[in-house]
N, C-alpha and C. Protein backbone atom coordinates (compact mmCIF):
# COMPACT_ATOMS: atom_id res chain seq x y z
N UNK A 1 37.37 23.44 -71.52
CA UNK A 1 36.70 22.80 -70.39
C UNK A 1 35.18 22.83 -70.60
N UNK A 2 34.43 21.70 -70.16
CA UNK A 2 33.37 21.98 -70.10
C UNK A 2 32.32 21.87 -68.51
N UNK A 3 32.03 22.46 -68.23
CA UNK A 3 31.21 22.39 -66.97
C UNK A 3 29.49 22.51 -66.75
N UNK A 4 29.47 21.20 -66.34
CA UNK A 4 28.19 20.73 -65.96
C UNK A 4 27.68 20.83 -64.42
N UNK A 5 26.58 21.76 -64.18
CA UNK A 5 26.00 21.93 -62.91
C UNK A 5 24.65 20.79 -62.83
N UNK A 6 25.34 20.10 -61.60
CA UNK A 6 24.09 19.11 -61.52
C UNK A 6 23.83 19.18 -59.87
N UNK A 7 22.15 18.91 -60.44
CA UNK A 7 21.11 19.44 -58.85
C UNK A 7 20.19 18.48 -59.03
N UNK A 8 19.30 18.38 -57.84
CA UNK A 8 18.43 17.53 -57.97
C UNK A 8 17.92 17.53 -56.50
N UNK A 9 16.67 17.03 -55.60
CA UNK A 9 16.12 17.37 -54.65
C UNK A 9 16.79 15.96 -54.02
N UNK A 10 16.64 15.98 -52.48
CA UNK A 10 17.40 14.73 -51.53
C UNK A 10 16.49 13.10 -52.37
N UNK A 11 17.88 12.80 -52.00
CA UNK A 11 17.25 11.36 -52.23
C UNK A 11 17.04 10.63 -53.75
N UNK A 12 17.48 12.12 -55.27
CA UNK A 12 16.94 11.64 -55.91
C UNK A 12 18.27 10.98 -56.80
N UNK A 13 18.89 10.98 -56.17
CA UNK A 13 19.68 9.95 -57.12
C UNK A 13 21.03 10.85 -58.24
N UNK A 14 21.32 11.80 -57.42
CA UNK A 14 22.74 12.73 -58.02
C UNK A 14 23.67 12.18 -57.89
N UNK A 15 23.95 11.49 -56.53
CA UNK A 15 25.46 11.07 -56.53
C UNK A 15 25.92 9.71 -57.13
N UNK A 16 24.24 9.02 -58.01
CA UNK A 16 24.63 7.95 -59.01
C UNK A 16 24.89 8.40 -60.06
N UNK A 17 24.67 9.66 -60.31
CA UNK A 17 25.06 9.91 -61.64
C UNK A 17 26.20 10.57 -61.55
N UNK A 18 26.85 11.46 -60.45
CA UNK A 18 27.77 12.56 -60.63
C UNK A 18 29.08 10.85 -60.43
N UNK A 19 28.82 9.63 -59.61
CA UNK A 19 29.31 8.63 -59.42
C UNK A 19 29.85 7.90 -61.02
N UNK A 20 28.80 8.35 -62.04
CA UNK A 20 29.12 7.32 -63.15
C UNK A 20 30.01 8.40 -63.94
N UNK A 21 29.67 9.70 -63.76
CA UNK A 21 30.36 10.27 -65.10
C UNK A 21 31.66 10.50 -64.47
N UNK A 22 31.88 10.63 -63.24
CA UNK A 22 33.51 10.50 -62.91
C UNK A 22 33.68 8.93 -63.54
N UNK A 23 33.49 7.94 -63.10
CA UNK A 23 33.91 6.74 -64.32
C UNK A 23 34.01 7.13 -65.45
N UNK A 24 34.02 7.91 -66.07
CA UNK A 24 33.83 8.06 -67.88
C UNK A 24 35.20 9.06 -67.45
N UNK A 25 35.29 9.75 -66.65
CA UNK A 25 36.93 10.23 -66.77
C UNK A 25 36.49 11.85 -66.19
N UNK A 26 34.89 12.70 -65.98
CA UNK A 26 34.88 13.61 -65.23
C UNK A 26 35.77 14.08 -64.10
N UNK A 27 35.68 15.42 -64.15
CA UNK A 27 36.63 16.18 -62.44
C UNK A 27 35.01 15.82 -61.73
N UNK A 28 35.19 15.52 -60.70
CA UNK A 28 34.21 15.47 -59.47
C UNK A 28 33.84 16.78 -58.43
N UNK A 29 33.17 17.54 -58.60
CA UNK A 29 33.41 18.84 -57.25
C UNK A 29 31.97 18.69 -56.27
N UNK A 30 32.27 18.37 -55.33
CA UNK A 30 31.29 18.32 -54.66
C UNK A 30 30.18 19.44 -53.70
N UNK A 31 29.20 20.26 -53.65
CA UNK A 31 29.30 21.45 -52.97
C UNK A 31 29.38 21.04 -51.68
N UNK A 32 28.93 19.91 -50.81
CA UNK A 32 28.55 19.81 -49.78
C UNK A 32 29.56 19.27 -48.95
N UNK A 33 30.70 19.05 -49.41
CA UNK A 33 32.01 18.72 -49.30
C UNK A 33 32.85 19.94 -49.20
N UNK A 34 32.52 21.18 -49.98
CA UNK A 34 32.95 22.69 -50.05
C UNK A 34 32.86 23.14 -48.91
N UNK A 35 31.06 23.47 -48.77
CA UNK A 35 30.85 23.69 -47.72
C UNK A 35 31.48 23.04 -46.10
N UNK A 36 32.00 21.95 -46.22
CA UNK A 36 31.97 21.72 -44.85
C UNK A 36 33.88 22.16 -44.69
N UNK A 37 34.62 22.00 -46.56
CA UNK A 37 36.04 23.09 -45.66
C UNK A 37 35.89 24.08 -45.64
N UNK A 38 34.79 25.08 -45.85
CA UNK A 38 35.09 26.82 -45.55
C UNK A 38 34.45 27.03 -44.50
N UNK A 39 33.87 25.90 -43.43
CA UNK A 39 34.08 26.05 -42.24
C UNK A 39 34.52 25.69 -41.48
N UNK A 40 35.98 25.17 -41.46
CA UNK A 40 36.52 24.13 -41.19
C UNK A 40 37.35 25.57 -40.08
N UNK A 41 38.07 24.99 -38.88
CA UNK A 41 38.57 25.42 -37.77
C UNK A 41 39.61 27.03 -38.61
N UNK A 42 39.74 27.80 -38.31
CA UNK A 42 40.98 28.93 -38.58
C UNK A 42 40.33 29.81 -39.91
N UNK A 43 39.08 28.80 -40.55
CA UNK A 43 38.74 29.83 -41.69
C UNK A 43 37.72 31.18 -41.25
N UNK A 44 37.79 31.78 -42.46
CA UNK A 44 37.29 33.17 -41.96
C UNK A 44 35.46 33.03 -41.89
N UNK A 45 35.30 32.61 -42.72
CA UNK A 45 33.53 32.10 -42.65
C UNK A 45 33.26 31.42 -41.20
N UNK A 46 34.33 30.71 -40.39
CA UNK A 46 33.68 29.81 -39.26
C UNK A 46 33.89 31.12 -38.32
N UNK A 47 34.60 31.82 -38.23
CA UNK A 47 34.79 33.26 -37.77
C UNK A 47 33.73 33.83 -37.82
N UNK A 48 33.00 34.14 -38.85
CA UNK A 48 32.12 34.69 -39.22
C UNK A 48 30.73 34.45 -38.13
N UNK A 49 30.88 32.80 -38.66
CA UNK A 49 29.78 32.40 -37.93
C UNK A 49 29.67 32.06 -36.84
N UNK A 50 30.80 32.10 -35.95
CA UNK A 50 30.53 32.46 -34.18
C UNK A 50 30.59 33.83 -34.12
N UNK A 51 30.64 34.75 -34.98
CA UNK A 51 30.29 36.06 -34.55
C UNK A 51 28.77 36.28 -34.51
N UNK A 52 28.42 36.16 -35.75
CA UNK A 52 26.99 35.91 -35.81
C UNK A 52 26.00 35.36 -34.94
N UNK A 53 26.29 34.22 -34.33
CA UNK A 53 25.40 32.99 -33.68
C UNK A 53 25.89 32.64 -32.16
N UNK A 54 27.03 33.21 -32.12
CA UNK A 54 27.53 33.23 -30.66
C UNK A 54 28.56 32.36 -30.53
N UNK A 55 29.42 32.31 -29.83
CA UNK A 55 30.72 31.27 -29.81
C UNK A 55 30.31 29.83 -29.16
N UNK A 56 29.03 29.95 -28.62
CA UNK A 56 28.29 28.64 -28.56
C UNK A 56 28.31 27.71 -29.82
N UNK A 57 28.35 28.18 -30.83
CA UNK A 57 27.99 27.06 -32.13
C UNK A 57 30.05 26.46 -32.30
N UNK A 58 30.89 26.89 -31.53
CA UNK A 58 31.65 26.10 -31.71
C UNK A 58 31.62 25.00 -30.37
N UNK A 59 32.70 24.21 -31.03
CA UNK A 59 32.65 22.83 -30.00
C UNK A 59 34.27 23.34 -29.21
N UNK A 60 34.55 22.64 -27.82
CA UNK A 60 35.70 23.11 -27.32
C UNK A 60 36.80 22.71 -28.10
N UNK A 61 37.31 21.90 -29.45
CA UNK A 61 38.68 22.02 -29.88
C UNK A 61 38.43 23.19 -31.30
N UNK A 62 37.54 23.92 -31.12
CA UNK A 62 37.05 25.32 -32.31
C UNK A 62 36.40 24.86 -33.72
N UNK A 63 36.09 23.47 -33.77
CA UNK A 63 35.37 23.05 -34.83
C UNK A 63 33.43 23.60 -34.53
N UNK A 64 33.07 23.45 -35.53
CA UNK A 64 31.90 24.08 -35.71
C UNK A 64 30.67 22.89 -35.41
N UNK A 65 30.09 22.96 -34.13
CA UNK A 65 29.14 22.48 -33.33
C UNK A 65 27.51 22.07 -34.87
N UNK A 66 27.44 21.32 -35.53
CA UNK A 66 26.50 21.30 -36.75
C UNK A 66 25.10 21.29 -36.07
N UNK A 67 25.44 20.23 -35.21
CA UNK A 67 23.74 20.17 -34.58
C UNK A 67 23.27 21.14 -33.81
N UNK A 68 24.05 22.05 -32.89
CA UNK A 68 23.72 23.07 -32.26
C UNK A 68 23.24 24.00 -33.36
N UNK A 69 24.45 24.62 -34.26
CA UNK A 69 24.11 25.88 -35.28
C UNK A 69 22.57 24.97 -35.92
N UNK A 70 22.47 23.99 -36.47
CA UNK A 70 21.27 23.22 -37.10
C UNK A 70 20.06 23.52 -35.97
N UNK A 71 20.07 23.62 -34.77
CA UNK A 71 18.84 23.81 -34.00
C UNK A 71 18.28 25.53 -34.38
N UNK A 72 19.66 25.87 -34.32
CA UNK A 72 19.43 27.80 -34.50
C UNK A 72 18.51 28.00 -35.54
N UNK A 73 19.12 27.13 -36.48
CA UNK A 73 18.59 27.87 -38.16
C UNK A 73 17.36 27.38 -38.96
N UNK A 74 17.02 26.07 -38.01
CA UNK A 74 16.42 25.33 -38.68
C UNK A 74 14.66 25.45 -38.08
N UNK A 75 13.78 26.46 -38.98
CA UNK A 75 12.54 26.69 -38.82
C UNK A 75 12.89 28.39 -38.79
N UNK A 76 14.16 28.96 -38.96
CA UNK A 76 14.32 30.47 -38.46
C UNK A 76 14.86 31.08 -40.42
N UNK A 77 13.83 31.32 -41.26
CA UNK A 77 14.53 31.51 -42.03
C UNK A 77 15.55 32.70 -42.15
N UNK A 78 15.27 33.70 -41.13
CA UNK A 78 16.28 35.05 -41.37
C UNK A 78 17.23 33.81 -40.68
N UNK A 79 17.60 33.59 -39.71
CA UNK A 79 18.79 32.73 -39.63
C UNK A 79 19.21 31.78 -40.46
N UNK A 80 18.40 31.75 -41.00
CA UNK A 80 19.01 30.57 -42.00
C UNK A 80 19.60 31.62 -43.20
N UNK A 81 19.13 32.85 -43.37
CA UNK A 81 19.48 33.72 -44.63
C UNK A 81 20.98 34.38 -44.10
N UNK A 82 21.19 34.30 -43.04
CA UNK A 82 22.54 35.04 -42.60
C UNK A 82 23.93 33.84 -42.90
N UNK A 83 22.68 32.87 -42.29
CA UNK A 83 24.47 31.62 -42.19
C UNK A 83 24.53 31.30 -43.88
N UNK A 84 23.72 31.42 -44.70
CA UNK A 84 24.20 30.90 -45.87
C UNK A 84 24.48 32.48 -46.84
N UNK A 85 24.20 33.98 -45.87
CA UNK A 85 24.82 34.83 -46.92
C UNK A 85 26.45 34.76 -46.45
N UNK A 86 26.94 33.88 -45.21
CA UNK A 86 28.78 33.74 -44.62
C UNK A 86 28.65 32.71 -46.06
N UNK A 87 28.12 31.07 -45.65
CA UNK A 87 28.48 30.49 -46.02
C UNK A 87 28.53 30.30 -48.01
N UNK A 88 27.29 30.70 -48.45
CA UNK A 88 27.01 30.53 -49.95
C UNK A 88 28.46 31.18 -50.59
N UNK A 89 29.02 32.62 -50.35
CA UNK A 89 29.98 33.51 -51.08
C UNK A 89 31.07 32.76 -50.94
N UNK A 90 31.20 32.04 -49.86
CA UNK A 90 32.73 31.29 -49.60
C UNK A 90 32.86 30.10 -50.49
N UNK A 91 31.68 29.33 -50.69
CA UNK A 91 31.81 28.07 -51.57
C UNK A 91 31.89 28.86 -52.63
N UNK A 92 31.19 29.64 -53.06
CA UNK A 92 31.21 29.60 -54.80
C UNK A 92 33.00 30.29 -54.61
N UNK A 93 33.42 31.07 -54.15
CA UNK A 93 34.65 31.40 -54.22
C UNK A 93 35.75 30.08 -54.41
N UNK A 94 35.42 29.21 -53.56
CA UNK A 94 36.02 27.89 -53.03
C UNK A 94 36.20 27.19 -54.68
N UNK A 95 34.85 27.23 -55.10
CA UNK A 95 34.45 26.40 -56.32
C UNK A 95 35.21 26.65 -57.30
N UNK A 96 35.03 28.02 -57.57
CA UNK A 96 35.35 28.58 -59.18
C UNK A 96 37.55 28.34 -58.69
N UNK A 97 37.71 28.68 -57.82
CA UNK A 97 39.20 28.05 -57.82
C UNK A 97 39.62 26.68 -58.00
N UNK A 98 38.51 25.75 -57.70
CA UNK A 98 38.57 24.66 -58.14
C UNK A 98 38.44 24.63 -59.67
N UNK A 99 37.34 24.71 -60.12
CA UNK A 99 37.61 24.98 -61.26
C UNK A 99 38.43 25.67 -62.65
N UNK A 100 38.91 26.47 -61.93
CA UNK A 100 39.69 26.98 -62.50
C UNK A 100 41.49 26.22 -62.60
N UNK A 101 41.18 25.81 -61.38
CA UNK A 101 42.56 24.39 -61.48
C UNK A 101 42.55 23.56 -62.52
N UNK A 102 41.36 23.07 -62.39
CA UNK A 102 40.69 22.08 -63.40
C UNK A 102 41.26 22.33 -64.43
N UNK A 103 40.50 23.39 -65.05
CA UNK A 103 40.61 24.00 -66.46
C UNK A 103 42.34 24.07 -66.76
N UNK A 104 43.24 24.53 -65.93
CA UNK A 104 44.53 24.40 -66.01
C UNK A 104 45.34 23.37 -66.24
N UNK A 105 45.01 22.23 -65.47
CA UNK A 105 45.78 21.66 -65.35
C UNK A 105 45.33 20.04 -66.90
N UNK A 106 43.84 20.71 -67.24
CA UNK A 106 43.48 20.10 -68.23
C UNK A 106 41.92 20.76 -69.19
N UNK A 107 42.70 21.56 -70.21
CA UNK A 107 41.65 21.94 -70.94
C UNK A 107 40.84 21.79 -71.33
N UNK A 108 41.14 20.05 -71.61
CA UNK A 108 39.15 19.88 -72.37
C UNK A 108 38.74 18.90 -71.55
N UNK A 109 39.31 19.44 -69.92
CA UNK A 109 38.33 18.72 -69.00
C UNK A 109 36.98 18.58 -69.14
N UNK A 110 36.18 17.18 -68.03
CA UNK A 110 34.77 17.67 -68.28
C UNK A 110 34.35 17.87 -66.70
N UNK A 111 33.98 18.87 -65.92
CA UNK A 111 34.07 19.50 -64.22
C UNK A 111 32.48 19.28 -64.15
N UNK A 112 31.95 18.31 -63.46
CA UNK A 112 30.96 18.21 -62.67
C UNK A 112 30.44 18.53 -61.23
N UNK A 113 29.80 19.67 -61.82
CA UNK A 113 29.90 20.58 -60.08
C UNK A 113 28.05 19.87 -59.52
N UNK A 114 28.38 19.43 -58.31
CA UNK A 114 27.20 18.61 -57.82
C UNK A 114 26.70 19.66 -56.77
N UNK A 115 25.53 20.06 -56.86
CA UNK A 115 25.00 21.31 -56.19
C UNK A 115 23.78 21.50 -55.87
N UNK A 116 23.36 20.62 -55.29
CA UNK A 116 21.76 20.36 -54.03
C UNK A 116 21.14 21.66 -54.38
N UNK A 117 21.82 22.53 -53.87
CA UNK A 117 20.87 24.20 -53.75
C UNK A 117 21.59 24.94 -54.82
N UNK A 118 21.67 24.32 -56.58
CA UNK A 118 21.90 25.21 -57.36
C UNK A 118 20.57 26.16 -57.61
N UNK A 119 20.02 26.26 -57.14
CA UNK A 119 18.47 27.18 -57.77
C UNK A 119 18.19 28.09 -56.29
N UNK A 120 18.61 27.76 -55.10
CA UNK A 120 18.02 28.44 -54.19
C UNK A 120 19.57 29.05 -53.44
N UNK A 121 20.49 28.50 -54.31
CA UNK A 121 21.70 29.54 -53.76
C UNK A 121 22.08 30.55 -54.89
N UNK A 122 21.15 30.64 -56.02
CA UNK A 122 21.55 31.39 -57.08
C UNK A 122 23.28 31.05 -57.77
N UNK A 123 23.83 29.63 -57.66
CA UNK A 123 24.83 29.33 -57.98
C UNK A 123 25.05 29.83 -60.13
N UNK A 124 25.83 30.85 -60.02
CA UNK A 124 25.88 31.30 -61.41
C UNK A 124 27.34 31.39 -62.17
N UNK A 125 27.52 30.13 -61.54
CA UNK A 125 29.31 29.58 -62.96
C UNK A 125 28.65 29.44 -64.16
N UNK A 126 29.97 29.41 -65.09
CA UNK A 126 28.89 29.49 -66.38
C UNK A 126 28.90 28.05 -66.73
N UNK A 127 27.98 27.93 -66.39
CA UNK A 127 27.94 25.78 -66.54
C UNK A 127 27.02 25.58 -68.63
N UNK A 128 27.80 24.98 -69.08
CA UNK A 128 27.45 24.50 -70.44
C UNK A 128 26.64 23.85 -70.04
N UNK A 129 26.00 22.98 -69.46
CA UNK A 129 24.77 22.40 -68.86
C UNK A 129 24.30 22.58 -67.66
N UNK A 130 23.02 22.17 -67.50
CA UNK A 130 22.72 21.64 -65.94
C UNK A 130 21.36 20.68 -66.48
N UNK A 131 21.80 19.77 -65.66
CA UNK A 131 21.53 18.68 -65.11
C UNK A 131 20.65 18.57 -64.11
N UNK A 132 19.82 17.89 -64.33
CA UNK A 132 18.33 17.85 -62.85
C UNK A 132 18.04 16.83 -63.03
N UNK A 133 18.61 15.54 -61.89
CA UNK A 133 18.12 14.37 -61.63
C UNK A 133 16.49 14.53 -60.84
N UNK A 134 15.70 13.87 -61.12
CA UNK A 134 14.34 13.91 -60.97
C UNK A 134 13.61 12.53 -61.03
N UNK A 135 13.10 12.50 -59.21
CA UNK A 135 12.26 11.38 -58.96
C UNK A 135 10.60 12.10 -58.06
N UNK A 136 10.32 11.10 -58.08
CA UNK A 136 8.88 12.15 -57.61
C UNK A 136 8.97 11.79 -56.28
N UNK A 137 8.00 12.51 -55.01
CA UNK A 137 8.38 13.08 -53.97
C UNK A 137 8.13 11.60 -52.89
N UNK A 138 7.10 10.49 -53.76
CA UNK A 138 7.09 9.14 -53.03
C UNK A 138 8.58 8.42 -52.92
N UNK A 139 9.09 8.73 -54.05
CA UNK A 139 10.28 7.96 -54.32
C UNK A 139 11.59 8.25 -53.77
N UNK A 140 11.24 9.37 -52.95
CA UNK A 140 12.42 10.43 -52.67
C UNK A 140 11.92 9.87 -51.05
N UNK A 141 10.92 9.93 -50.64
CA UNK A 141 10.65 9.76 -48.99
C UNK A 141 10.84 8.09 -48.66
N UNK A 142 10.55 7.08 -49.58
CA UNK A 142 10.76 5.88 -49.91
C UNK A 142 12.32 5.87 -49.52
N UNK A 143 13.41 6.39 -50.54
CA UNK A 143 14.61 6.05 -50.04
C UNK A 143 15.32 6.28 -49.01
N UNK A 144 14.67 7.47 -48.04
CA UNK A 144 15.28 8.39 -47.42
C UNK A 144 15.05 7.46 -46.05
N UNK A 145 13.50 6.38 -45.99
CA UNK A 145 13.51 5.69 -44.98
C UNK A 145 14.29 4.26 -44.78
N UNK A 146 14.36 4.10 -46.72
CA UNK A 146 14.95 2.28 -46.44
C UNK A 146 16.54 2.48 -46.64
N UNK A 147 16.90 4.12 -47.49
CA UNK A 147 18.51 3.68 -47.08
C UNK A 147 19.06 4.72 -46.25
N UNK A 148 18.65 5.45 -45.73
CA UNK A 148 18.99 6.47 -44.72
C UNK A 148 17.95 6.31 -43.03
N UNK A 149 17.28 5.24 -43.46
CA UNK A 149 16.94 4.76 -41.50
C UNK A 149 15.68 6.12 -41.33
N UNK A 150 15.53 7.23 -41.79
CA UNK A 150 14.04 7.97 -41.69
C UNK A 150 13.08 7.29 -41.32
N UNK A 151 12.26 8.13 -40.22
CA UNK A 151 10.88 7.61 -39.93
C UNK A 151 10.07 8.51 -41.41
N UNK A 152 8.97 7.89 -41.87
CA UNK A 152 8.18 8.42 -43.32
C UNK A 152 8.04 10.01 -42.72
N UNK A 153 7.76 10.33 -41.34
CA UNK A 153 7.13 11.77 -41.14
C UNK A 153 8.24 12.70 -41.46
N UNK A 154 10.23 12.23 -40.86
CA UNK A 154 10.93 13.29 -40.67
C UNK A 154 11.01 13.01 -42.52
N UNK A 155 11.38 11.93 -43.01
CA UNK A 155 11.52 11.90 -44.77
C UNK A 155 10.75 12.98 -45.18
N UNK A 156 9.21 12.92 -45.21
CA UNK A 156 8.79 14.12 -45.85
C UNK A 156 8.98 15.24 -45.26
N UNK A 157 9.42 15.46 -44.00
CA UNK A 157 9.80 16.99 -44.08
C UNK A 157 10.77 17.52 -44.34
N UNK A 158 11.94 16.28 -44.82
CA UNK A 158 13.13 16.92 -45.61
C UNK A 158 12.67 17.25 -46.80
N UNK A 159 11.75 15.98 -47.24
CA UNK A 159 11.77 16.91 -48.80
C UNK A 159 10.70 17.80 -48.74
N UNK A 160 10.07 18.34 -47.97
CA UNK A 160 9.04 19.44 -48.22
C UNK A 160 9.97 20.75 -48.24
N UNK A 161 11.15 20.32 -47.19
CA UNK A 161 11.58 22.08 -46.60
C UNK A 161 12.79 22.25 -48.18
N UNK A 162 12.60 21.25 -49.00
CA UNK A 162 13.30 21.87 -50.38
C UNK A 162 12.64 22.24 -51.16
N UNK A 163 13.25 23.30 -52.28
CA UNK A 163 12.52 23.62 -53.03
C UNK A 163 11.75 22.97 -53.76
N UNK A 164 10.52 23.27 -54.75
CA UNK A 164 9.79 22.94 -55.32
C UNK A 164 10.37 22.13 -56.54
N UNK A 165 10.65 20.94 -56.64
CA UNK A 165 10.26 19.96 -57.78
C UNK A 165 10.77 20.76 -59.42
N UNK A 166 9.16 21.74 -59.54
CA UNK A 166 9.28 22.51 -61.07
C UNK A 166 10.19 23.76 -61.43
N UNK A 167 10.28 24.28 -59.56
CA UNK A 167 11.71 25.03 -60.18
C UNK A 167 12.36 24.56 -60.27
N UNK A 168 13.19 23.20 -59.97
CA UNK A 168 14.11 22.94 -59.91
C UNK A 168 14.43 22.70 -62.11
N UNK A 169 13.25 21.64 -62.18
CA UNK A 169 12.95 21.14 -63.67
C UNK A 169 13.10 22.66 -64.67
N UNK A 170 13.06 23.81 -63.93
CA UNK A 170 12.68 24.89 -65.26
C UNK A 170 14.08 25.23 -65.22
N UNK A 171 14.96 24.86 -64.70
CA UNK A 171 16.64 25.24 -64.94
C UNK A 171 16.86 24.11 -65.75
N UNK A 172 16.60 23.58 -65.91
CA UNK A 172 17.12 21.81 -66.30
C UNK A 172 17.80 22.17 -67.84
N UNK A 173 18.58 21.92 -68.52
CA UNK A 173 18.64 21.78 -69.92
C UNK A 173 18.61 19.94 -70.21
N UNK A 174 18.97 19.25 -68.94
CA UNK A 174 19.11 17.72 -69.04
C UNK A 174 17.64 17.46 -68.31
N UNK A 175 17.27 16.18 -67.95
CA UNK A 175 16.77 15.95 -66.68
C UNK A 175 16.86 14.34 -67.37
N UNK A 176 17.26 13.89 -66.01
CA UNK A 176 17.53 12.25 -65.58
C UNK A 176 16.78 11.95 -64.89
N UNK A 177 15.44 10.99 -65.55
CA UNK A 177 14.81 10.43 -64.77
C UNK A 177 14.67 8.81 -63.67
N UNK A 178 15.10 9.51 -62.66
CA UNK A 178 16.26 8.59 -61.74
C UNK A 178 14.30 7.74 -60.66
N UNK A 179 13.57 7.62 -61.27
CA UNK A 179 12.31 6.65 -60.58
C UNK A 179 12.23 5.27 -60.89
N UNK A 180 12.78 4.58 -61.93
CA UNK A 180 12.88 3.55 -62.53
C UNK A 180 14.25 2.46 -62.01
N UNK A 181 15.01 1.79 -62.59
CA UNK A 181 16.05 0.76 -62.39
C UNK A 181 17.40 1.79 -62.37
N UNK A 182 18.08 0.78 -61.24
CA UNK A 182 19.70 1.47 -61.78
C UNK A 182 19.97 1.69 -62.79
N UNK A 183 20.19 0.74 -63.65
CA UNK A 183 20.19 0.56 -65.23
C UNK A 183 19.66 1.59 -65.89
N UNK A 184 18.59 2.04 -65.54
CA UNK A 184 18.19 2.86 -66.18
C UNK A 184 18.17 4.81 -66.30
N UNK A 185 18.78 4.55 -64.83
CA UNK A 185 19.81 5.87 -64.87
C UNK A 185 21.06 6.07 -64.98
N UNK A 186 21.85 4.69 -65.06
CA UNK A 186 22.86 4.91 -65.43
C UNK A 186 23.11 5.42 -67.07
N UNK A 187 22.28 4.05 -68.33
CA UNK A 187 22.14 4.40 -69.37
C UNK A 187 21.66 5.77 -69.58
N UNK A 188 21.20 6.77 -68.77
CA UNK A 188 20.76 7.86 -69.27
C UNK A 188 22.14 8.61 -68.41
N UNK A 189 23.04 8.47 -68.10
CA UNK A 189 24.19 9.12 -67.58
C UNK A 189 24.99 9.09 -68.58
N UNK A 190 24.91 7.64 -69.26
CA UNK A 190 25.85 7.19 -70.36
C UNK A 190 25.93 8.04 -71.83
N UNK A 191 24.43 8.21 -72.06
CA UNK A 191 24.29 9.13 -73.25
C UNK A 191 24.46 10.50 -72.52
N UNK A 192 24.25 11.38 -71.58
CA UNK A 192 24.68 12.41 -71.32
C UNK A 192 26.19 12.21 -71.53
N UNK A 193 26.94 11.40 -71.52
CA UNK A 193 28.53 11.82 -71.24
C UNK A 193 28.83 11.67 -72.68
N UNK A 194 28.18 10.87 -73.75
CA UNK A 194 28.28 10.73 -74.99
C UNK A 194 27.89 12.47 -75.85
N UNK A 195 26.47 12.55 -75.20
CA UNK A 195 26.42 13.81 -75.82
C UNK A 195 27.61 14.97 -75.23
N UNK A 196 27.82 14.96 -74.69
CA UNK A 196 29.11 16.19 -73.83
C UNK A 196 30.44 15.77 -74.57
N UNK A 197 30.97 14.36 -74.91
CA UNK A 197 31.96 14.03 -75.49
C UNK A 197 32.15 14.57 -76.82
N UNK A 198 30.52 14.55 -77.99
CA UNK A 198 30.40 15.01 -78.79
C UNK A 198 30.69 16.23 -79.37
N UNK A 199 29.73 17.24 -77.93
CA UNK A 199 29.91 18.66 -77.97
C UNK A 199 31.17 19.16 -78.23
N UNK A 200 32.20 18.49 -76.96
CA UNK A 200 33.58 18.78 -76.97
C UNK A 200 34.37 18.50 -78.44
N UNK A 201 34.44 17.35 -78.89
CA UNK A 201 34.83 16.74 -80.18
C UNK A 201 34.44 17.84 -81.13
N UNK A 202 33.40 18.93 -81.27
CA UNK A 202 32.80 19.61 -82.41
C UNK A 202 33.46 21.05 -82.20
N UNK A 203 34.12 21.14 -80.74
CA UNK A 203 34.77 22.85 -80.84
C UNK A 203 35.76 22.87 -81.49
């Protein structure tokens, strides 16, 4: 198996690429998709987190209230450090069983784990790559207003309240520079899946 961790800051253009290399025949794992079943109604993390935050953050059929818990956490970083020390341990748990399916049910899979906060959740599978799609911070507040409806002020304060840009780039062993044409991140998706095809072909 081979596994590729790919990150990149909002807006910059991950889910065109994590989009093309599932076309080439990739497993797809999404974190932000993880995250939302290990808090899904009866699990022990959503448990967790009406213990924590009060049984207010659920809604009356026991699903987990987002915009309420989102008012709690959001400007409170110790709150924000509690809900993601429930939530961070449960995804990566979540993950590596995914992966590990993967790997079972096909050995020289290729598992693309797509992971927004691989650098600020300390996400540490042993990924044969990572991947850092990278646009600069105009281009990132640009999309966030013409394809996500953002006024320019709340755009930049999504991407301010993420991490920094160069940490993200100093994990990178790839980086896809996603500022230019579709075309032109796709072709750079294309030779990433060529070089990974290679790698695999040489064990």
């Amino acid at each position: 198996m081979y596994l590729i961790g790919l990150t990149g800051g909002i807006a910059s253009g991950k889910s065109t690429v994590a989009r093309r290399l599932y076309e080439h025949g990739a497993v797809h794992l999404d974190a932000d998709q993880l995250a939302r079943k290990v808090v899904e109604p009866g699990t022990p993390a959503l448990a967790a987190i009406a213990e924590t935050f009060g049984p207010e953050v659920l809604r009356t059929d026991g699903s987990l209230d987002r915009e309420r818990l989102g008012g709690i956490v959001f400007g409170d970083d110790a709150a924000r450090a509690k809900l993601n020390a429930i939530v961070h341990p449960a995804v990566r748990e979540l993950s590596g069983r995914l992966i590990a399916k993967a790997e079972a049910e096909n050995p020289d899979a290729v598992v693309v784990y797509d992971v927004p906060l691989l650098v600020e959740a300390n996400v540490d599978h042993p990924f044969d790559l990572v991947v850092v799609t990278d646009a600069p911070k105009r281009t990132q507040v640009k999309r966030l207003v013409e394809q996500r409806g953002l006024d320019p002020l709340q755009a930049e304060a999504r991407v301010d309240a993420q991490i920094d840009r160069e940490a993200r780039l100093k994990v990178a062993d790839v980086v896809i520079d996603t500022d230019g044409s579709l075309g032109h991140t796709m072709s750079q998706a294309d030779a990433l899946w060529s070089r990974v095809a290679s790698e695999l072909a040489a064990r």
